[in-house]
Protein backbone atom coordinates (compact mmCIF):
# COMPACT_ATOMS: atom_id res chain seq x y z
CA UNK A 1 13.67 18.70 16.75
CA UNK A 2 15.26 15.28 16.10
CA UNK A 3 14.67 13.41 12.64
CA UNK A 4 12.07 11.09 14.31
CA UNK A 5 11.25 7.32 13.52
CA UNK A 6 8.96 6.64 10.62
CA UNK A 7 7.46 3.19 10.64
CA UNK A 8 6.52 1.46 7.45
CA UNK A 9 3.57 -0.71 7.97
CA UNK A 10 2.31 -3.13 5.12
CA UNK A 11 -1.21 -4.92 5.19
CA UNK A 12 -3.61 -6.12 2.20
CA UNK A 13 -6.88 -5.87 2.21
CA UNK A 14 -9.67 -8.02 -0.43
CA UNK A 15 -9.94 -5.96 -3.58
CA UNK A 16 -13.75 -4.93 -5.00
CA UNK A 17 -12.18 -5.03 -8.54
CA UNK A 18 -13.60 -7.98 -9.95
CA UNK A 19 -11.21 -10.39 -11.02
CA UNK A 20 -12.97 -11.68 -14.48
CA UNK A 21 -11.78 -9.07 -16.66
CA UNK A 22 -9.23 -7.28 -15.08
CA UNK A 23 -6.54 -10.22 -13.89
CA UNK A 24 -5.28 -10.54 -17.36
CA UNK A 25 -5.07 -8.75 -20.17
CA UNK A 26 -2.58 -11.87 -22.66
CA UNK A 27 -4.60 -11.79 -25.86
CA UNK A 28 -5.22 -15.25 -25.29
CA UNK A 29 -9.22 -15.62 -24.23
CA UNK A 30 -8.29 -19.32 -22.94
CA UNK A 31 -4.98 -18.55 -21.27
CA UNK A 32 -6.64 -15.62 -20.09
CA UNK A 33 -9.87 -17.43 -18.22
CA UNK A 34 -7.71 -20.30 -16.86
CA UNK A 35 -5.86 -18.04 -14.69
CA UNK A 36 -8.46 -16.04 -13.53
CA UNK A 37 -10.22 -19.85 -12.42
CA UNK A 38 -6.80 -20.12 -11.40
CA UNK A 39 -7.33 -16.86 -8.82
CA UNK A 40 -10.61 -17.11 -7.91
CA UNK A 41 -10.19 -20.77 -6.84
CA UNK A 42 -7.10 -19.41 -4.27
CA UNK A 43 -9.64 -16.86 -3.28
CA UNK A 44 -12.16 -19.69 -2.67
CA UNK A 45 -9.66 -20.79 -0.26
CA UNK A 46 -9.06 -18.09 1.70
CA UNK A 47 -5.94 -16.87 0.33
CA UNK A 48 -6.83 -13.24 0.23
CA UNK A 49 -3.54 -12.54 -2.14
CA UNK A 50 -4.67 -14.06 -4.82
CA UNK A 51 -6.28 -10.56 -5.44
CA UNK A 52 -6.08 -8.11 -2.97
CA UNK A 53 -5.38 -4.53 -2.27
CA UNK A 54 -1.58 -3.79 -0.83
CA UNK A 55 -1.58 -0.84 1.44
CA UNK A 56 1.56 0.79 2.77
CA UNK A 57 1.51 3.34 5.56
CA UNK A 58 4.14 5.68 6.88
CA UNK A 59 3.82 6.30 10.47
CA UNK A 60 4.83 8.54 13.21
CA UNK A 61 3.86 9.80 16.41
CA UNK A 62 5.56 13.17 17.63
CA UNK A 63 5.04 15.05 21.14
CA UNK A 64 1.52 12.13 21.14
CA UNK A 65 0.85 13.20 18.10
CA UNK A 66 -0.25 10.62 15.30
CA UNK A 67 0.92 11.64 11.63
CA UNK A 68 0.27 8.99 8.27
CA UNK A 69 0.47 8.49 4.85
CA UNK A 70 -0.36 5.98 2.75
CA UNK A 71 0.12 4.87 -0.66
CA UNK A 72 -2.49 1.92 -2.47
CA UNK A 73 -2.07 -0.73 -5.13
CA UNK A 74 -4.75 -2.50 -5.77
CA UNK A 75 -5.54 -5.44 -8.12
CA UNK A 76 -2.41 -7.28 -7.02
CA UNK A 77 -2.15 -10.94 -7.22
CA UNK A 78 0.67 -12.58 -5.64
CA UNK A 79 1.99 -16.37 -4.26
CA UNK A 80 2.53 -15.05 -0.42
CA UNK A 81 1.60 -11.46 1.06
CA UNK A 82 5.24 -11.62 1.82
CA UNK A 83 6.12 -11.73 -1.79
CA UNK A 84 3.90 -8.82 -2.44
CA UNK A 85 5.65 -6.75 0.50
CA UNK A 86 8.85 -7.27 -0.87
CA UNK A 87 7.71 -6.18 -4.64
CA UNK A 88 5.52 -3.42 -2.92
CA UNK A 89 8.23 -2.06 -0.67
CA UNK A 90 11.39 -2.88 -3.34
CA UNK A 91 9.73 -2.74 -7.04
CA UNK A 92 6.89 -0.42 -6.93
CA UNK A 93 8.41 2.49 -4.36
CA UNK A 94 5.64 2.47 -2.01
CA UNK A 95 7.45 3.10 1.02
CA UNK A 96 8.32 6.53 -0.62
CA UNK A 97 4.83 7.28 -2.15
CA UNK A 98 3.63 6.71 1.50
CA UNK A 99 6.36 9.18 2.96
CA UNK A 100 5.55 11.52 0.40
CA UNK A 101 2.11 11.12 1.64
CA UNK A 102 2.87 12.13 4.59
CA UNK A 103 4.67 15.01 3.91
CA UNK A 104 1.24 16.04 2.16
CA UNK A 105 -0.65 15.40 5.55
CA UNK A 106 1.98 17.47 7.24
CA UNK A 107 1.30 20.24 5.04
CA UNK A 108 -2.19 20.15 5.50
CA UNK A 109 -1.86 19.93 9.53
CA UNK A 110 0.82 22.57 9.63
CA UNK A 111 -1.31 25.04 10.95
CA UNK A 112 -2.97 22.81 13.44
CA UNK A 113 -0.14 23.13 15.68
CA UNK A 114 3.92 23.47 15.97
CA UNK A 115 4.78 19.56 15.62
CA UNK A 116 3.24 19.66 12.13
CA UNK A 117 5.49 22.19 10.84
CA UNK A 118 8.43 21.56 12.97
CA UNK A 119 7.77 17.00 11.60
CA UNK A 120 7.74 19.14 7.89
CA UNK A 121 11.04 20.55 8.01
CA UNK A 122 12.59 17.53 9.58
CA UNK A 123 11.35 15.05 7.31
CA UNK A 124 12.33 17.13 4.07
């Protein structure tokens, strides 16, 4: 079997984490609440990261079959959901937490069929 093509796919999602609270942590109550206005005011707006969830999923598809992993951040707050990709996919190593991931889901399919052992030694 040929290494096949993962695909990295990034989307965000609105986070249930409320935002009083949990935004910032300075030590300064006032410095603190202002950006958290700050936040909920871009989320007022629409601008979903301002506090979202950042999802990253590792995709392929082998003989039609459909294999993922994912890996989760959540309480992220970010300027653009591009800026977040890049620190998502760059800083934080989610592209490999979501293709370890799917090595997991591999393992757990293995017995389902060939492709999901044949994907696991490939991919190792």
């Amino acid at each position: 079997m040929e290494k096949p093509t993962v695909e990295y796919l990034f989307r965000i999602e609105p986070e249930d984490i409320p935002v009083r609270g949990n935004a910032m942590a300075s030590g300064d109550a006032e410095a603190d609440k202002r950006d958290e206005d700050a936040i909920i005011a871009r989320l007022n707006r629409g601008e979903i990261e301002a506090w979202c969830m950042a999802i990253v999923t590792a995709r392929t598809v082998v003989d039609g079959q459909e294999f993922v992993g994912e890996a989760t951040l959540g309480a992220c707050s970010c300027d653009s959901e591009k800026e977040l990709q890049n620190h998502c996919f760059e800083h934080y190593g989610m592209k490999a937490e979501a293709l370890e991931d799917l090595k997991r889901e591999l393992v757990s399919r293995r017995d389902e069929g060939e492709t999901a052992g044949e994907l696991l030694k490939v991919l190792a």
